[in-house]
Protein backbone atom coordinates (compact mmCIF):
# COMPACT_ATOMS: atom_id res chain seq x y z
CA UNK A 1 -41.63 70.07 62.24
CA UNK A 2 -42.36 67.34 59.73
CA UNK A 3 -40.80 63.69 60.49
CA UNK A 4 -39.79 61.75 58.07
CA UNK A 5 -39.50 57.83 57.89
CA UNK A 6 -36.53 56.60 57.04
CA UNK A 7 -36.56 53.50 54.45
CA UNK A 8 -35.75 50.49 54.65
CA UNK A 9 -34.20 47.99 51.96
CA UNK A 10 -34.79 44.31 52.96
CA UNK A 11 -31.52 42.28 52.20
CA UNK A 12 -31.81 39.06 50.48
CA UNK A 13 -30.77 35.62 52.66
CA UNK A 14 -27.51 34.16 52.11
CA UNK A 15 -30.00 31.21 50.83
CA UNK A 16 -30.78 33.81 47.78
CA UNK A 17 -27.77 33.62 46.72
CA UNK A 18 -26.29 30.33 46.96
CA UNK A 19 -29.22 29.50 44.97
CA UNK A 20 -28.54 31.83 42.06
CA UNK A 21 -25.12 30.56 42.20
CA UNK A 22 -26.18 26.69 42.30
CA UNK A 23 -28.31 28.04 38.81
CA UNK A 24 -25.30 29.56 37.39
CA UNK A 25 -23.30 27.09 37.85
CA UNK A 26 -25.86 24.59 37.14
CA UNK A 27 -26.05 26.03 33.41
CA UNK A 28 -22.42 26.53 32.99
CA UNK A 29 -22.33 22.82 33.67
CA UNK A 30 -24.91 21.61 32.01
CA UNK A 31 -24.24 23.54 28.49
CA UNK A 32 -20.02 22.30 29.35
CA UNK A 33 -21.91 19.01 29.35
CA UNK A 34 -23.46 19.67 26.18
CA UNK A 35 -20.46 20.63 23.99
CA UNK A 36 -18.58 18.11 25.34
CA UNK A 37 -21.09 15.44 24.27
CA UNK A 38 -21.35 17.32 20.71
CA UNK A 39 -17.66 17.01 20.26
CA UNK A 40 -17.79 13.06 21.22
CA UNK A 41 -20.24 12.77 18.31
CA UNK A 42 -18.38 14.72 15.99
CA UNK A 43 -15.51 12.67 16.57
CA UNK A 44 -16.76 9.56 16.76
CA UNK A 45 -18.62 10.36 13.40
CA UNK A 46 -15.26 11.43 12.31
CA UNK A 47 -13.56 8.17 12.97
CA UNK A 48 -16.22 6.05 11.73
CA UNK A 49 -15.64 7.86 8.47
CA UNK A 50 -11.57 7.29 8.75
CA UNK A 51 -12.57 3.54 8.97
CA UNK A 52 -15.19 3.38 6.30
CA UNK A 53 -12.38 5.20 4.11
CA UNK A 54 -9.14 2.98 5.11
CA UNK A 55 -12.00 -0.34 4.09
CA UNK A 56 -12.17 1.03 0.71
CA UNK A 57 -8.60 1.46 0.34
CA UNK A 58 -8.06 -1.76 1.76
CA UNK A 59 -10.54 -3.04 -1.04
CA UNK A 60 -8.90 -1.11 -3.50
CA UNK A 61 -5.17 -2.75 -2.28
CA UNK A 62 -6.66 -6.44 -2.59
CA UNK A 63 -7.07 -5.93 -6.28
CA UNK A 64 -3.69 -4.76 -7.11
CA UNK A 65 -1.74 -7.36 -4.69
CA UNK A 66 -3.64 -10.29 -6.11
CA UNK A 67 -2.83 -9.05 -9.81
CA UNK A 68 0.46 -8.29 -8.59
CA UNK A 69 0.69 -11.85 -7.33
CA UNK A 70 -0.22 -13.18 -10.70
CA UNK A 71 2.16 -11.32 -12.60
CA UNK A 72 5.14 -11.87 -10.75
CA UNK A 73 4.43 -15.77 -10.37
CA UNK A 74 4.28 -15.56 -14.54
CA UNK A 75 7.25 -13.58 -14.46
CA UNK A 76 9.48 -16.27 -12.32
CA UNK A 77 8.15 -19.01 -14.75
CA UNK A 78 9.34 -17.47 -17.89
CA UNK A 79 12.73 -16.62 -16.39
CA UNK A 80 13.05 -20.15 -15.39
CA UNK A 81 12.41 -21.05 -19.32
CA UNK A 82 14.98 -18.34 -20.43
CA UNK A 83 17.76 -19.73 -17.47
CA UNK A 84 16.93 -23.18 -19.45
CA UNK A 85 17.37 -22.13 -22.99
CA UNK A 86 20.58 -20.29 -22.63
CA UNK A 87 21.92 -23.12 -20.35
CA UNK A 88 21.85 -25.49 -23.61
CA UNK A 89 23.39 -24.30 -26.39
CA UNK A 90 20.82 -26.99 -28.75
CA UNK A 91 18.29 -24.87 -28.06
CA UNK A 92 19.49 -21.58 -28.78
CA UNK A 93 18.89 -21.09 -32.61
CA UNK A 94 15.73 -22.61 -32.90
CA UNK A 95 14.16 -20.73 -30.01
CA UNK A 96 15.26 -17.01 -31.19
CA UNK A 97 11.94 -16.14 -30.84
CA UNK A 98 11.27 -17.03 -27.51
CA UNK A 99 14.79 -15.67 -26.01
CA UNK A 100 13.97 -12.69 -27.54
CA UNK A 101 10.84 -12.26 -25.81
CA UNK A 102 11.13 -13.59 -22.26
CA UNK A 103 14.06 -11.68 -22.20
CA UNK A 104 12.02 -8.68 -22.70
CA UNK A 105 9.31 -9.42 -20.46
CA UNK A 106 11.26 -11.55 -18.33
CA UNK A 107 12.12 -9.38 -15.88
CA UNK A 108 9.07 -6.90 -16.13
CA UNK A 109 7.41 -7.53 -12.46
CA UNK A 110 4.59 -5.68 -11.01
CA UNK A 111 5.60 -3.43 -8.86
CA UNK A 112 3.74 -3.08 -5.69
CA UNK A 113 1.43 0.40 -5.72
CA UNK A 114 -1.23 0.50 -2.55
CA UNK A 115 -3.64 3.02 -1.87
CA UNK A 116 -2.12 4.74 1.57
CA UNK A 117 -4.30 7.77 1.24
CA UNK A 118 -6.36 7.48 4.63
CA UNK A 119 -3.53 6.11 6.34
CA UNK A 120 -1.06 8.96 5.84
CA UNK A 121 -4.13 11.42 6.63
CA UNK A 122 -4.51 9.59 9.63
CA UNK A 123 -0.35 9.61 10.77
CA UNK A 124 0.15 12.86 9.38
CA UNK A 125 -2.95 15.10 10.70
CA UNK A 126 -2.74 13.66 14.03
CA UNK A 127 -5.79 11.98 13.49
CA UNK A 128 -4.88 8.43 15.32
CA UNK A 129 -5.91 9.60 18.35
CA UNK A 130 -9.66 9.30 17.32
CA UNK A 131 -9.23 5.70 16.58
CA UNK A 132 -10.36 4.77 20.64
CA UNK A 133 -9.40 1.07 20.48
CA UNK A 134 -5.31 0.99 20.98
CA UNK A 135 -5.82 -2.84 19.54
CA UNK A 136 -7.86 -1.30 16.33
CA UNK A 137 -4.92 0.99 15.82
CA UNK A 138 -2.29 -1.27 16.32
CA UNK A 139 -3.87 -3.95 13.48
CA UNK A 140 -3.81 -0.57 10.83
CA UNK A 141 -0.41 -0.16 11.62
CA UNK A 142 0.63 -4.10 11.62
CA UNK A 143 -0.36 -3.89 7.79
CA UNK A 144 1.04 -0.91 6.74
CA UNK A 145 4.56 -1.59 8.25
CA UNK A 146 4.43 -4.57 5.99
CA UNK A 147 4.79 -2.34 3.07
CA UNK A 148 8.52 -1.59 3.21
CA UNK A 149 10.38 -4.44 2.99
CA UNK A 150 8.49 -5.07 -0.07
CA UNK A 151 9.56 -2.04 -1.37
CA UNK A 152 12.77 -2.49 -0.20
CA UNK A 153 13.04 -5.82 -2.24
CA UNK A 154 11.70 -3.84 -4.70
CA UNK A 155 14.57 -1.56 -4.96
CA UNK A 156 17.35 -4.59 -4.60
CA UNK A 157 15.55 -5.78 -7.66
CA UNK A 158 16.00 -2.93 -9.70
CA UNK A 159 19.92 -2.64 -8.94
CA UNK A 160 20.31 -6.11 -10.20
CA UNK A 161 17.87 -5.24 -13.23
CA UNK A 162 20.37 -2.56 -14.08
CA UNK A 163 23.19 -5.24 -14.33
CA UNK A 164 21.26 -7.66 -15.93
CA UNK A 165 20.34 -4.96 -19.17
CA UNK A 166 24.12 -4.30 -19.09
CA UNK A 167 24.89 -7.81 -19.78
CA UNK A 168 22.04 -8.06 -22.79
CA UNK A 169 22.61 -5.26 -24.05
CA UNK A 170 25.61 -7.42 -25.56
CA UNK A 171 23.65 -10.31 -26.33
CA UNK A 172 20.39 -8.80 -28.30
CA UNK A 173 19.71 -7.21 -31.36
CA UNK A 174 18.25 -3.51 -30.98
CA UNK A 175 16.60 -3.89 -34.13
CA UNK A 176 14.85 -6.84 -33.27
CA UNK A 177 13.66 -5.19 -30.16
CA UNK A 178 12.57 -2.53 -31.80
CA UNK A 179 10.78 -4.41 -33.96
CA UNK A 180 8.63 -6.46 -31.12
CA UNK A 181 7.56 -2.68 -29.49
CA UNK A 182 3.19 -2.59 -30.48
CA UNK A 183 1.64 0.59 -31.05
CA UNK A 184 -0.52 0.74 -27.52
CA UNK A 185 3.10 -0.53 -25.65
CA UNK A 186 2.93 -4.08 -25.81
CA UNK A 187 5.85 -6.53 -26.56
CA UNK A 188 5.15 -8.96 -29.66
CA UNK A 189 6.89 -12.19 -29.80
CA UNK A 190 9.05 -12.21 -32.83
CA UNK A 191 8.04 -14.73 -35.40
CA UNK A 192 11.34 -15.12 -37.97
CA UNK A 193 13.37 -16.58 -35.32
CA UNK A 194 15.69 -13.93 -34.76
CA UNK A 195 19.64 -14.88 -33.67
CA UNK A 196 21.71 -13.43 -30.30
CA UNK A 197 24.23 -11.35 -31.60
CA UNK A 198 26.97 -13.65 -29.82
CA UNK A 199 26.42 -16.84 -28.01
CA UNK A 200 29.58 -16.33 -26.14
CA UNK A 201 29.46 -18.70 -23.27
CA UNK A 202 31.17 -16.68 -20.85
CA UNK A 203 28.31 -13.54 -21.49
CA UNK A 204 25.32 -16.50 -21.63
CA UNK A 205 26.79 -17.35 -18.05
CA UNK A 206 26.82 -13.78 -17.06
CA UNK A 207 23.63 -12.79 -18.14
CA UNK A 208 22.42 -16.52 -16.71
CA UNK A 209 23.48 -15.67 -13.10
CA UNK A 210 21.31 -12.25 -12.97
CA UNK A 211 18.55 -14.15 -13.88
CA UNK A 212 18.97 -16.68 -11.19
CA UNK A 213 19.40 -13.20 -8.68
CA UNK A 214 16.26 -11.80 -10.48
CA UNK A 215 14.23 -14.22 -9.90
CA UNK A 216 15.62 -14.82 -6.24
CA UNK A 217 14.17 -11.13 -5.70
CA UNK A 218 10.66 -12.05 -6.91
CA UNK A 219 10.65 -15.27 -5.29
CA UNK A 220 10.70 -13.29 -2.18
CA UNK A 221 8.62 -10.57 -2.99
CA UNK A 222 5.68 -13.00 -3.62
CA UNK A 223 5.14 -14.46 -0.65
CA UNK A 224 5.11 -11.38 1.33
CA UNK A 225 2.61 -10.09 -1.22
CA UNK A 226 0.56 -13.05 -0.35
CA UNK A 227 0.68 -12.46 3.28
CA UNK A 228 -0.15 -8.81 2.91
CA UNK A 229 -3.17 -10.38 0.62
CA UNK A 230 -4.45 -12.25 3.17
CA UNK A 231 -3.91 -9.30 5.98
CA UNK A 232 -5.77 -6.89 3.78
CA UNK A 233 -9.05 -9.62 4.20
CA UNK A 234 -8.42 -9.70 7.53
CA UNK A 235 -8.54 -6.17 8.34
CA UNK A 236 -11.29 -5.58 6.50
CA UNK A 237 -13.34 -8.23 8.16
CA UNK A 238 -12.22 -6.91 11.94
CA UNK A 239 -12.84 -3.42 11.21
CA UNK A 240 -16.34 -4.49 9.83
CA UNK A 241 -17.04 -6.64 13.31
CA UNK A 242 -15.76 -3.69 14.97
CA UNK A 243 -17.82 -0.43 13.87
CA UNK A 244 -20.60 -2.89 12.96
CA UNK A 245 -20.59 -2.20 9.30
CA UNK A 246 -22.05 -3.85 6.17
């Protein structure tokens, strides 16, 4: 009778496999490691962008503000000349011309448009939380939260505008007005000396005390337009120190 040997499997030490799992677990870490560092780069990248972006805007704000600034300032002046000439009833016939036209452009301000493109990407995508720095964050925001109360202004001005038209509407010729309107949208100023319709004192007082309220408004819209003016600079010169750009 033939006898067989029975064979024999060797079985791995438990040292086998603690290694194997030390290697697993070694790669699972190592390529967790890896995405996670990817993701940091893509984000950082991502915020670095968001900055370079809100600079530009910020660039793109300065111009407007200071122009704003000018106009406005030359729009409180010639209101201040109009208040005079309808105060005195000497000068109202010989300066036709010139109650005609500050009348008219008077009480055209510049109203304040900034470019809040990145911003509202950042606040409405959720995107603030890649901006690391809570101090960085809280500087963006400081300036932007400056914005409505000037628009708010902005709006109190235009109610009192609305009166104000009411009141010369009564007071001015529509065919003169007409008359000043250029081809490309620009106001002329009349040269033949052109007469109010009435120079009822009681309307002359009327119209006299919305241009003291009108030019209340813009006397407080400019200087928080010159604050946000120098806040733009100085956001753009922190955010430069900051991410180390040019």
């Amino acid at each position: 009778m033939e006898v067989h040997a029975h064979s024999h499997t060797p079985r791995n030490k438990w040292t086998h496999y603690l290694w194997e799992f030390i290697m697993l677990f070694l790669a699972v870490f190592c390529g967790f490691l890896a995405e996670y560092q990817l993701e940091h780069k893509i984000e950082k990248d991502r915020e670095v962008q968001f900055i370079k972006s809100l600079i530009e805007d910020l660039k793109e704000d300065e111009v407007v503000i200071q122009q704003n600034i000018s106009i406005n300032r030359s729009r409180v002046a010639q209101m201040d000349s109009f208040l005079t000439i309808i105060s005195n009833p000497g000068q109202l016939k010989q300066n036709g011309n010139n109650i005609y036209y500050m009348a008219r452009m008077g009480p055209r301000i510049s109203m304040l448009t900034t470019n809040n493109k990145t911003y509202d990407q950042l606040k409405n995508s959720g995107s603030f939380r890649l901006i690391r720095k809570s101090e960085t964050a809280n500087q963006i925001m400081e300036y932007y939260n400056k914005l409505p109360l000037i628009k708010t202004l902005e709006a109190l001005y235009f109610e009192e505008f609305a009166q104000y038209k009411s009141i010369a509407s009564k007071l001015l010729d529509p065919l003169v007005l007409r008359s000043m309107e250029m081809p490309n949208g620009d106001i002329s100023r009349e040269a033949n000396n052109p007469q109010l319709r009435t120079t009822n004192p009681e309307l002359l007082k009327e119209l006299g005390v919305y241009i003291v309220y009108l030019n209340g408004s813009t006397r407080s819209i400019v200087p928080l337009e010159e604050d946000l003016l120098v806040s733009s600079r100085k956001l753009v010169e922190y955010l430069k120190e900051k991410y180390h750009l040019k």
